[in-house]
Every structure is written in structure tokens, then in C-alpha cells.
C-alpha atoms as a PDB file:
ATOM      1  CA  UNK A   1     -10.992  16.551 -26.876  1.00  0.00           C
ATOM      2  CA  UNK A   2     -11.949  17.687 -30.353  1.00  0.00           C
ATOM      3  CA  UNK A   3     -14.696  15.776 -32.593  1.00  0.00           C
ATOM      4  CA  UNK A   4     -12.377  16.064 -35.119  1.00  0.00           C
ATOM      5  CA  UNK A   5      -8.953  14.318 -33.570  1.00  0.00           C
ATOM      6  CA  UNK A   6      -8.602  10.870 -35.134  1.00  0.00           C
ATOM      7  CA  UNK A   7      -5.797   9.940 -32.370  1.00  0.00           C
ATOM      8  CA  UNK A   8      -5.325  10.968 -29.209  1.00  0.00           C
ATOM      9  CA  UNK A   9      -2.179  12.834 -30.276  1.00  0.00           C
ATOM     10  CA  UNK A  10      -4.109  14.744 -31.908  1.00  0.00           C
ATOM     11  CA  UNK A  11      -5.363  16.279 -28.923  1.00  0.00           C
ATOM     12  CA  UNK A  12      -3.058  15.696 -26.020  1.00  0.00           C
ATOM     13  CA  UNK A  13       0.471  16.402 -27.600  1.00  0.00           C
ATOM     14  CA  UNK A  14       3.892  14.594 -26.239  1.00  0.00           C
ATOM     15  CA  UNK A  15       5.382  16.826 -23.376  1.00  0.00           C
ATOM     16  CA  UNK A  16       8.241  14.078 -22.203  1.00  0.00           C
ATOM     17  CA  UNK A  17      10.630  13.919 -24.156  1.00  0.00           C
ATOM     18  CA  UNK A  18      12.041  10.182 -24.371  1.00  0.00           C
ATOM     19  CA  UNK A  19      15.454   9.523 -22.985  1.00  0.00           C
ATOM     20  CA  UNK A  20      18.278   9.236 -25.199  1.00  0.00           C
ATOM     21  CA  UNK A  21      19.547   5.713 -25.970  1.00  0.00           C
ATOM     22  CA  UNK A  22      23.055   6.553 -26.180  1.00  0.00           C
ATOM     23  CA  UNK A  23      22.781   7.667 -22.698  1.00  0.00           C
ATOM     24  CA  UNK A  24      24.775   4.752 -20.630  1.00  0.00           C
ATOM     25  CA  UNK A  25      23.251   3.176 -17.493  1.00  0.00           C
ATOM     26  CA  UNK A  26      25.321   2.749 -14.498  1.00  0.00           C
ATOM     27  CA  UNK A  27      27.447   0.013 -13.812  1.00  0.00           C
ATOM     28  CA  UNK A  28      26.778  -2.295 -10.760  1.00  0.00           C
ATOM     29  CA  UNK A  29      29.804  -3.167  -8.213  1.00  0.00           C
ATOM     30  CA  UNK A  30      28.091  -6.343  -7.826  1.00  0.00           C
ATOM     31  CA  UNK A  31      29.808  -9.388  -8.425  1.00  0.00           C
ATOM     32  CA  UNK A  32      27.421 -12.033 -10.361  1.00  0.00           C
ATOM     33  CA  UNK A  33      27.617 -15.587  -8.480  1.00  0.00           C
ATOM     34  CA  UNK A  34      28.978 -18.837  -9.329  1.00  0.00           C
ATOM     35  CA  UNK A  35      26.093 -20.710 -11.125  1.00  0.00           C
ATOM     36  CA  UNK A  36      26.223 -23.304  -8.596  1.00  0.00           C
ATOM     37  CA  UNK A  37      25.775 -20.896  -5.996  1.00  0.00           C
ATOM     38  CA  UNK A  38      22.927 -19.057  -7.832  1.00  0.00           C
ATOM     39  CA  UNK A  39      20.962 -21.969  -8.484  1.00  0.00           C
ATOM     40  CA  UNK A  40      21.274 -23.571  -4.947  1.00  0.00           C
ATOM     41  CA  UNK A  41      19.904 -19.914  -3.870  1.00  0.00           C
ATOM     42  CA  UNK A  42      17.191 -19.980  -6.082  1.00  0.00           C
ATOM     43  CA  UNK A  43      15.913 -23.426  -4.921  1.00  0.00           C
ATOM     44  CA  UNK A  44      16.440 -21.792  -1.443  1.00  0.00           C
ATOM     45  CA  UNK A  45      14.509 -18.640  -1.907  1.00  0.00           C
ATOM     46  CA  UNK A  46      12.055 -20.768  -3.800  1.00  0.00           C
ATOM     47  CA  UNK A  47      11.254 -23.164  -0.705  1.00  0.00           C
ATOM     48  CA  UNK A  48      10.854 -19.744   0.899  1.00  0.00           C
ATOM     49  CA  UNK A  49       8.202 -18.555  -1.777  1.00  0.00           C
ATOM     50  CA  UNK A  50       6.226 -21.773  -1.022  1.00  0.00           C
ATOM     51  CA  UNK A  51       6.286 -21.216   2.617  1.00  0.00           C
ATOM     52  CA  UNK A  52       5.045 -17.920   1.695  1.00  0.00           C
ATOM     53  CA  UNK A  53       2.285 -19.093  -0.695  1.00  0.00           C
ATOM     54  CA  UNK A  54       0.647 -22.008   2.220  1.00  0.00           C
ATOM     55  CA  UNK A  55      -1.874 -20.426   3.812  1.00  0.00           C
ATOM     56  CA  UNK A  56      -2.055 -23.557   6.225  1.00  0.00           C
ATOM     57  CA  UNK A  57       0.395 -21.194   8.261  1.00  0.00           C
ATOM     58  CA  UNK A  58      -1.372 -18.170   9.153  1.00  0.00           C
ATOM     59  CA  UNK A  59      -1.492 -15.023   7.314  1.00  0.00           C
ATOM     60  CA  UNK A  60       2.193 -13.458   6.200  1.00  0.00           C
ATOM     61  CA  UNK A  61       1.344  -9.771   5.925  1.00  0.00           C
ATOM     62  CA  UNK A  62       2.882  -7.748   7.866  1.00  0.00           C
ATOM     63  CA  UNK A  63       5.417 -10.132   9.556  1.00  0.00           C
ATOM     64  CA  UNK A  64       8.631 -11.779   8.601  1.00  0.00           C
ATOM     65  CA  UNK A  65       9.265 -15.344   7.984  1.00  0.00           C
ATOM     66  CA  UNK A  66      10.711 -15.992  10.975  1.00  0.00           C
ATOM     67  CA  UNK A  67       7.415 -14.622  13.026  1.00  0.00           C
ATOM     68  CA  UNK A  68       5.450 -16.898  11.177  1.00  0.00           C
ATOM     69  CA  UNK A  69       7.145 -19.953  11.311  1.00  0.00           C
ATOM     70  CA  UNK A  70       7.470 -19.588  14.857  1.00  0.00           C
ATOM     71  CA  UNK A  71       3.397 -18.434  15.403  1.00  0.00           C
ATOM     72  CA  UNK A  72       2.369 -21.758  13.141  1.00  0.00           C
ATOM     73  CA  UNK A  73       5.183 -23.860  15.293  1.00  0.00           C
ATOM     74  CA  UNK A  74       3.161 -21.972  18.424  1.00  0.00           C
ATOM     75  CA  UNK A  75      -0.080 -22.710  16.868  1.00  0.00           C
ATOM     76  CA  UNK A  76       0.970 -26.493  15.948  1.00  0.00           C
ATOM     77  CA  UNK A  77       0.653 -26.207  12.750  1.00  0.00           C
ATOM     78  CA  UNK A  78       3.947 -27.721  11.927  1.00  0.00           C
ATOM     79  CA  UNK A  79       5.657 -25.482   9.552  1.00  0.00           C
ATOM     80  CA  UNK A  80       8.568 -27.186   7.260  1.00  0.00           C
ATOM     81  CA  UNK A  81      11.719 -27.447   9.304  1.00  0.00           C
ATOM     82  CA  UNK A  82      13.873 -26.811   6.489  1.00  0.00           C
ATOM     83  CA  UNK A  83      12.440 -23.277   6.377  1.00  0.00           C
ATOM     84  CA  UNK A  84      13.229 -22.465   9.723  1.00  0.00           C
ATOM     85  CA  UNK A  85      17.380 -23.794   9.364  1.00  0.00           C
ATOM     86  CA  UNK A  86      17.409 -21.524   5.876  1.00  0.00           C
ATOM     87  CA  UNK A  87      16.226 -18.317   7.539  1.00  0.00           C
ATOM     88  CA  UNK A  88      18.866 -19.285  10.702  1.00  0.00           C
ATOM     89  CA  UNK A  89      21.242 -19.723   8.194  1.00  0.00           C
ATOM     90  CA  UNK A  90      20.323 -16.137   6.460  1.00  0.00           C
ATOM     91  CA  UNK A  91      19.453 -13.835   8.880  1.00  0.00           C
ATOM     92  CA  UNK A  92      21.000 -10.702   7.480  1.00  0.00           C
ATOM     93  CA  UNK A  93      19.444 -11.126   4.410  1.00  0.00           C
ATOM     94  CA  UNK A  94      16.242  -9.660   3.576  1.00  0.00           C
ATOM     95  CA  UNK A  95      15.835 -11.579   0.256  1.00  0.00           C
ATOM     96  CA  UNK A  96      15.593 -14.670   3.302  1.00  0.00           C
ATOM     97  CA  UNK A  97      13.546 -13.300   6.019  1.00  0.00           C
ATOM     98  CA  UNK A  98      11.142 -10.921   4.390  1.00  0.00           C
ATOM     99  CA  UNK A  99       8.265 -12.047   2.726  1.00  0.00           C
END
């Protein structure tokens, strides 16, 4: 870099050239929920983010929710039954059982 450059511009120029705005994005397939539906899956997923979050229940890297729920049941460290009957419920769904 130059003594002389007041910007860095001035010294490394623009080789990208910024995508157009006219240019459309694609269109999902995907259906948006009912808003009942979306919130009660929100409160669901959230439940899940706060068995995630409690480190009372063992470390969550590298396992699923499932696995962990049942290694704190294993380890008695009574883990929320709720959690366990949502990922039953969703077990196809990775939003549900990974972490």
C-alpha cells in the first residue's frame, strides 16, 4: 500500500463486480404454514432450544437430542419429559432431533 492512498480503494481496486438487482431469486415450492401451526412449532422448537441451552444434561456436541435425553435419563438427571414426546413425535425432522 502506497503512503499516498487516502482509502483503501485507492490501493486495492474492486475486482467483483456486484450482482445485478434486477436479477430475480428463485422461487421456493414451499408452502408457508398456517399461523397457528407456525407458532405452536416455534414454542416447540423453542422448548427444544432450552433443552439444548441446560447444561444440567450433559454436553450436546456431537449427539442428537434424542442421545442426550436418553444419557441424562441414564445418568438420572431427569431431563423434561415433554422433550422426549416432541422428538417421538418428530423423528424425521432434523429441525426436531438435531441440535
Amino acid at each position: 500500500m502506497s503512503a499516498s492512498a487516502k482509502f483503501i480503494t485507492d490501493s486495492f481496486k474492486r475486482t467483483k463486480q456486484v450482482a445485478s438487482l434486477k436479477q430475480k431469486l428463485p422461487v421456493s415450492d414451499v408452502k408457508p404454514s398456517s399461523s397457528k401451526d407456525g407458532s405452536r412449532r416455534e414454542r416447540e422448537i423453542s422448548v427444544l432450544k432450552q433443552f439444548d441451552l441446560t447444561l444440567d444434561f450433559g454436553p450436546c456436541i456431537g449427539v442428537t437430542r434424542l442421545e442426550r435425553w436418553i444419557r441424562a435419563e441414564k445418568h438420572g438427571l431427569n431431563p423434561p419429559k415433554d422433550v422426549k414426546e416432541l422428538l417421538e413425535q418428530h423423528t424425521d425432522d432434523p429441525e426436531y432431533t438435531e441440535w
